[in-house]
N, C-alpha and C. Protein backbone atom coordinates (compact mmCIF):
# COMPACT_ATOMS: atom_id res chain seq x y z
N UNK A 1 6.33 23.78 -18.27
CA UNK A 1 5.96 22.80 -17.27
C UNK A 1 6.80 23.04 -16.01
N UNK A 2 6.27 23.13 -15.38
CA UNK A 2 6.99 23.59 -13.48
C UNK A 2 7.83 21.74 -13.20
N UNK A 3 8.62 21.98 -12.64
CA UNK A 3 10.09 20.92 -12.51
C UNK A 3 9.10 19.74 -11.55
N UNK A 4 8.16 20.32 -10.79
CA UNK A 4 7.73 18.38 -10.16
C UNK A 4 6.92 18.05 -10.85
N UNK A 5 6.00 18.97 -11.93
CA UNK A 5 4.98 18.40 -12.72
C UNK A 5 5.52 17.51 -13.98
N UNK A 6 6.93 18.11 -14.43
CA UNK A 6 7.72 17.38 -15.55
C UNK A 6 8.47 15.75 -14.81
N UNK A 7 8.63 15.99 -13.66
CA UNK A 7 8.70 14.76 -12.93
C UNK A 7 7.55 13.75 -12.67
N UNK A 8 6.44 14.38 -12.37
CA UNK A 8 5.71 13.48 -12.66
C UNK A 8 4.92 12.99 -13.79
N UNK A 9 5.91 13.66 -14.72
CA UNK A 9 4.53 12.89 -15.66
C UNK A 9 6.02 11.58 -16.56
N UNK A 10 6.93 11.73 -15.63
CA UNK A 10 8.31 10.56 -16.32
C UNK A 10 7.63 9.11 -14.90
N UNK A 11 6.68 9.54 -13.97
CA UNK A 11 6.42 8.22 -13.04
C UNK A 11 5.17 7.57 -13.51
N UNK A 12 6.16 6.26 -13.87
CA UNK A 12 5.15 4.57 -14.25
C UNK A 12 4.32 4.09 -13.28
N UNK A 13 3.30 3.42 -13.29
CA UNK A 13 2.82 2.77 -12.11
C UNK A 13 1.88 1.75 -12.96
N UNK A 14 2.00 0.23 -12.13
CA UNK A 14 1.67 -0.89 -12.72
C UNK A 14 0.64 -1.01 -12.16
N UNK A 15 -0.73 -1.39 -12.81
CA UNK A 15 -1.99 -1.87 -12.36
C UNK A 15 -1.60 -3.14 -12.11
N UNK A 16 -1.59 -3.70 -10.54
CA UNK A 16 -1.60 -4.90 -9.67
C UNK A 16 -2.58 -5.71 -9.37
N UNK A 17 -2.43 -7.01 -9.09
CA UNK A 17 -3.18 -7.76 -7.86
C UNK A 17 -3.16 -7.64 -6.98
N UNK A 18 -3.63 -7.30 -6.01
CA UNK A 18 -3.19 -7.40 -4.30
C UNK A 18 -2.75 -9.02 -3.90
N UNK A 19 -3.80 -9.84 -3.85
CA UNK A 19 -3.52 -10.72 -4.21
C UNK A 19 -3.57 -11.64 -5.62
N UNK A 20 -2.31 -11.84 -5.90
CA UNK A 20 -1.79 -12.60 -7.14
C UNK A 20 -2.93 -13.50 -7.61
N UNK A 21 -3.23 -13.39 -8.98
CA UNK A 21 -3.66 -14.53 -10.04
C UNK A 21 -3.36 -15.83 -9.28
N UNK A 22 -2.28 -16.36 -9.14
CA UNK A 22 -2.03 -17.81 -8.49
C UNK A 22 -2.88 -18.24 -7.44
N UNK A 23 -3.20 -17.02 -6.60
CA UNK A 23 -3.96 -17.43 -5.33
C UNK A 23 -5.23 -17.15 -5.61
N UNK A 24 -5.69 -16.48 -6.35
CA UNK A 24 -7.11 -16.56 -6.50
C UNK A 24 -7.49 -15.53 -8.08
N UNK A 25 -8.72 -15.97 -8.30
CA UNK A 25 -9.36 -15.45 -9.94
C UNK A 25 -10.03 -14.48 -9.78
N UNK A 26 -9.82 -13.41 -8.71
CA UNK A 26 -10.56 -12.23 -8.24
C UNK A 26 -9.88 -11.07 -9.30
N UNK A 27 -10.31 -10.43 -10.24
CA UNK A 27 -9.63 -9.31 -10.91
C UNK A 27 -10.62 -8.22 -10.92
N UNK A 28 -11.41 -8.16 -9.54
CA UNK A 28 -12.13 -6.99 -9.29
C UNK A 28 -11.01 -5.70 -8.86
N UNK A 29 -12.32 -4.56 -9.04
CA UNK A 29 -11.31 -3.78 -8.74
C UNK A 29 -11.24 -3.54 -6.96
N UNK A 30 -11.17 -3.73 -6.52
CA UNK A 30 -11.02 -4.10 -4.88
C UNK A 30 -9.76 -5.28 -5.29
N UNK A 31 -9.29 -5.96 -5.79
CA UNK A 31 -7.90 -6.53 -5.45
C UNK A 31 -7.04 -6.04 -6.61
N UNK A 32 -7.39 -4.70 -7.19
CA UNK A 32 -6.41 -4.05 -7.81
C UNK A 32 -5.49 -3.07 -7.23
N UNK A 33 -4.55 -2.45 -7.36
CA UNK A 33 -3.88 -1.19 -7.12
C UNK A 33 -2.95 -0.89 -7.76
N UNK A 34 -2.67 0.32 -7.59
CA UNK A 34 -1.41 0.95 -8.74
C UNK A 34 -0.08 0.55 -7.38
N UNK A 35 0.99 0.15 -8.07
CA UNK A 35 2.10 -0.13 -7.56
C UNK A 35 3.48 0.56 -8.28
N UNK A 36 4.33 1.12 -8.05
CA UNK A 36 5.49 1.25 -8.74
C UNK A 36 6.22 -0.07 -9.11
N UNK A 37 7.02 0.28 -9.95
CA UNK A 37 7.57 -0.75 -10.61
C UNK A 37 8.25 -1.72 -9.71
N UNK A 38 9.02 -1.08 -8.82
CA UNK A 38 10.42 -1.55 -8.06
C UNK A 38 9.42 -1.76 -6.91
N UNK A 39 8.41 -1.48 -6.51
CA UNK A 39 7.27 -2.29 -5.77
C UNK A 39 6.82 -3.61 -5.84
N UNK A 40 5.98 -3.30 -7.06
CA UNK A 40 5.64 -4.61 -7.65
C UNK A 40 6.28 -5.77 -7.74
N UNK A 41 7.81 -5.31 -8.59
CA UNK A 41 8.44 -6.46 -9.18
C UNK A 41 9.02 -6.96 -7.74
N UNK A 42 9.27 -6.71 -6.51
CA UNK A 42 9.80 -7.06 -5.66
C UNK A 42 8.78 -8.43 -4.83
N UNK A 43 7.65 -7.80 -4.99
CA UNK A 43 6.59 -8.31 -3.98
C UNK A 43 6.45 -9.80 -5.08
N UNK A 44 6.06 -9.49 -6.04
CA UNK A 44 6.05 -10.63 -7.07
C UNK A 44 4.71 -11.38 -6.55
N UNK A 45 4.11 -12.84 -6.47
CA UNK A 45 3.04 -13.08 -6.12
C UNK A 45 3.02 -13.01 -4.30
N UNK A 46 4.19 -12.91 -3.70
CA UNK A 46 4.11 -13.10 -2.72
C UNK A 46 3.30 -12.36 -1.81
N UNK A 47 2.67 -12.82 -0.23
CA UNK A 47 1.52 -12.35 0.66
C UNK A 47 2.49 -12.19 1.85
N UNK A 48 3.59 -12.81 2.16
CA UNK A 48 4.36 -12.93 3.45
C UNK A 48 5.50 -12.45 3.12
N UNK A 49 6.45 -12.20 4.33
CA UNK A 49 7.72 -11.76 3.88
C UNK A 49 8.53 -12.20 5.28
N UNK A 50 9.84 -12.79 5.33
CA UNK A 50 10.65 -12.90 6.23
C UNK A 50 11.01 -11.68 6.45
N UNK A 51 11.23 -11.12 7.97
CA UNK A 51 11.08 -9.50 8.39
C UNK A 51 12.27 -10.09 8.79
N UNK A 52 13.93 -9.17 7.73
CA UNK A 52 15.23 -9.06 8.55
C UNK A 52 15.49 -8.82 9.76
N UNK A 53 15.30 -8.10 10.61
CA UNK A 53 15.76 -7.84 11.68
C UNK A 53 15.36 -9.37 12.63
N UNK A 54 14.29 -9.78 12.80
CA UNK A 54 13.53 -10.68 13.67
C UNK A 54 13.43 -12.14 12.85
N UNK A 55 13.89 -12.11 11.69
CA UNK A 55 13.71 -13.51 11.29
C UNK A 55 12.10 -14.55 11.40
N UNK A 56 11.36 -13.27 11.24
CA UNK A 56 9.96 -13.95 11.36
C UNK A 56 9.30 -14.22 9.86
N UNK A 57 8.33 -14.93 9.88
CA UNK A 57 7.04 -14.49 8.90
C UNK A 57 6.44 -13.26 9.29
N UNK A 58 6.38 -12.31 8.55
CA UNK A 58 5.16 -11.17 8.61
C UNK A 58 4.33 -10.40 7.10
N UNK A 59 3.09 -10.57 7.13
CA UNK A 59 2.11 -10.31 6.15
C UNK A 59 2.54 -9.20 4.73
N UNK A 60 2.65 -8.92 4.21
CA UNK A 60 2.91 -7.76 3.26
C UNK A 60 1.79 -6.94 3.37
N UNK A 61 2.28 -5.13 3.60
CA UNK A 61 1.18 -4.44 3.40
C UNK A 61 0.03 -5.05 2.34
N UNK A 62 -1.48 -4.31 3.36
CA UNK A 62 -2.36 -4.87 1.79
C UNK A 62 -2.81 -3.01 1.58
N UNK A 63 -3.11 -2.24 0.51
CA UNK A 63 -3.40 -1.37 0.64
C UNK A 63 -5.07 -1.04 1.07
N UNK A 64 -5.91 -2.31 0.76
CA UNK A 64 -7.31 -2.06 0.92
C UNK A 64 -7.68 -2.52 2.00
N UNK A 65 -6.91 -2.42 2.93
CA UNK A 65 -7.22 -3.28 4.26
C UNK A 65 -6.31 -2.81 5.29
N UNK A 66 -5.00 -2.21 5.07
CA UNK A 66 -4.53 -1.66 6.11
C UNK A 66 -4.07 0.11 6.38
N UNK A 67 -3.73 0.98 7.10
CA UNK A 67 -3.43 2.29 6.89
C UNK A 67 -1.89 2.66 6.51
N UNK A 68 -1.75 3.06 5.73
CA UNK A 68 -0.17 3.61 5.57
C UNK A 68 0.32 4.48 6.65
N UNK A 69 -0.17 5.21 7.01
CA UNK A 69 0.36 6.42 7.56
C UNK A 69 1.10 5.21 8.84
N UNK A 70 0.36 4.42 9.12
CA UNK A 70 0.57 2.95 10.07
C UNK A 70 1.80 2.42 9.79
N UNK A 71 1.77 2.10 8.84
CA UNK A 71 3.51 1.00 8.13
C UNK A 71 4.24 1.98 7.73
N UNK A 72 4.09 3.19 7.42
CA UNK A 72 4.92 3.57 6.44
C UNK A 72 5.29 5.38 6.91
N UNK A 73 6.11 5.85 6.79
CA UNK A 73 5.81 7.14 7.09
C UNK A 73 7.59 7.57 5.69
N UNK A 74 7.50 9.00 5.63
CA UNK A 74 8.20 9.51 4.44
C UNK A 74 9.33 10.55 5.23
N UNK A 75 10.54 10.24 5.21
CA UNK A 75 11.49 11.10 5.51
C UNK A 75 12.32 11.24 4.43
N UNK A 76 13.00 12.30 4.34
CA UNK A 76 13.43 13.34 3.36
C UNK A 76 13.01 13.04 1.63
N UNK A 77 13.25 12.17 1.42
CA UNK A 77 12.94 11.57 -0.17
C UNK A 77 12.56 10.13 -0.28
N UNK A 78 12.96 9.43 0.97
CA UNK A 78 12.64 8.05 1.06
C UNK A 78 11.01 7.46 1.79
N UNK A 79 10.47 6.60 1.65
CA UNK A 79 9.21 5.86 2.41
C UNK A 79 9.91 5.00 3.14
N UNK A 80 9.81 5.36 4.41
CA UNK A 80 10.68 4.25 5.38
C UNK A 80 9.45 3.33 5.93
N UNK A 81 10.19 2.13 6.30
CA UNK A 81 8.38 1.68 7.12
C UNK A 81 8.64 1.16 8.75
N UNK A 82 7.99 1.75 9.07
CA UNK A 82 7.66 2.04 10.67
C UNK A 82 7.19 0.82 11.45
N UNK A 83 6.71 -0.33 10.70
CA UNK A 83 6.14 -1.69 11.23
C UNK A 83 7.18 -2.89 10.53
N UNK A 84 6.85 -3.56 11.15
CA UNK A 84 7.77 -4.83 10.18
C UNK A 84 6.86 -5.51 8.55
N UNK A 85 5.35 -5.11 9.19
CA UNK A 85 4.67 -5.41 7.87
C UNK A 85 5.30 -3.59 6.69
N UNK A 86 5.56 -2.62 7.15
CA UNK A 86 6.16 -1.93 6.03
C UNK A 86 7.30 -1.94 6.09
């Protein structure tokens, strides 16, 4: 097995809500997505997020509705995010 293929087959990913059970009984697959763990468990049911720098409300990425390449962009090993919603 070649060294990133043995790496990826050690990465978990949790079938999600986009939006949480609590807020609504939609378990189509349009408000599903795969999330990493340390994703998921962070976001928890939440839709908003207080953005540190600015002390605001701002939305949480949605993946079926907004562009990554937008919030999010990838330098050296990390996903940094480029908007306050990433």
């Amino acid at each position: 097995m070649l060294p990133l293929a043995r790496a990826a087959s050690l990465v978990t990913s949790h079938i999600e809500h986009v939006y949480a059970q609590q807020h609504t009984t939609d378990d189509s697959l349009e408000n599903l997505c795969l999330a990493c763990p340390r994703c998921n468990l962070q976001k928890g049911p939440n839709l908003t997020t207080i953005d540190a720098e600015f002390g605001k409300i701002v939305p949480l990425f949605h993946p079926r509705q907004q562009n990554w390449q937008e919030h999010f962009e990838v330098q050296e090993y990390h996903i940094v995010g480029r908007t306050t919603t990433g």
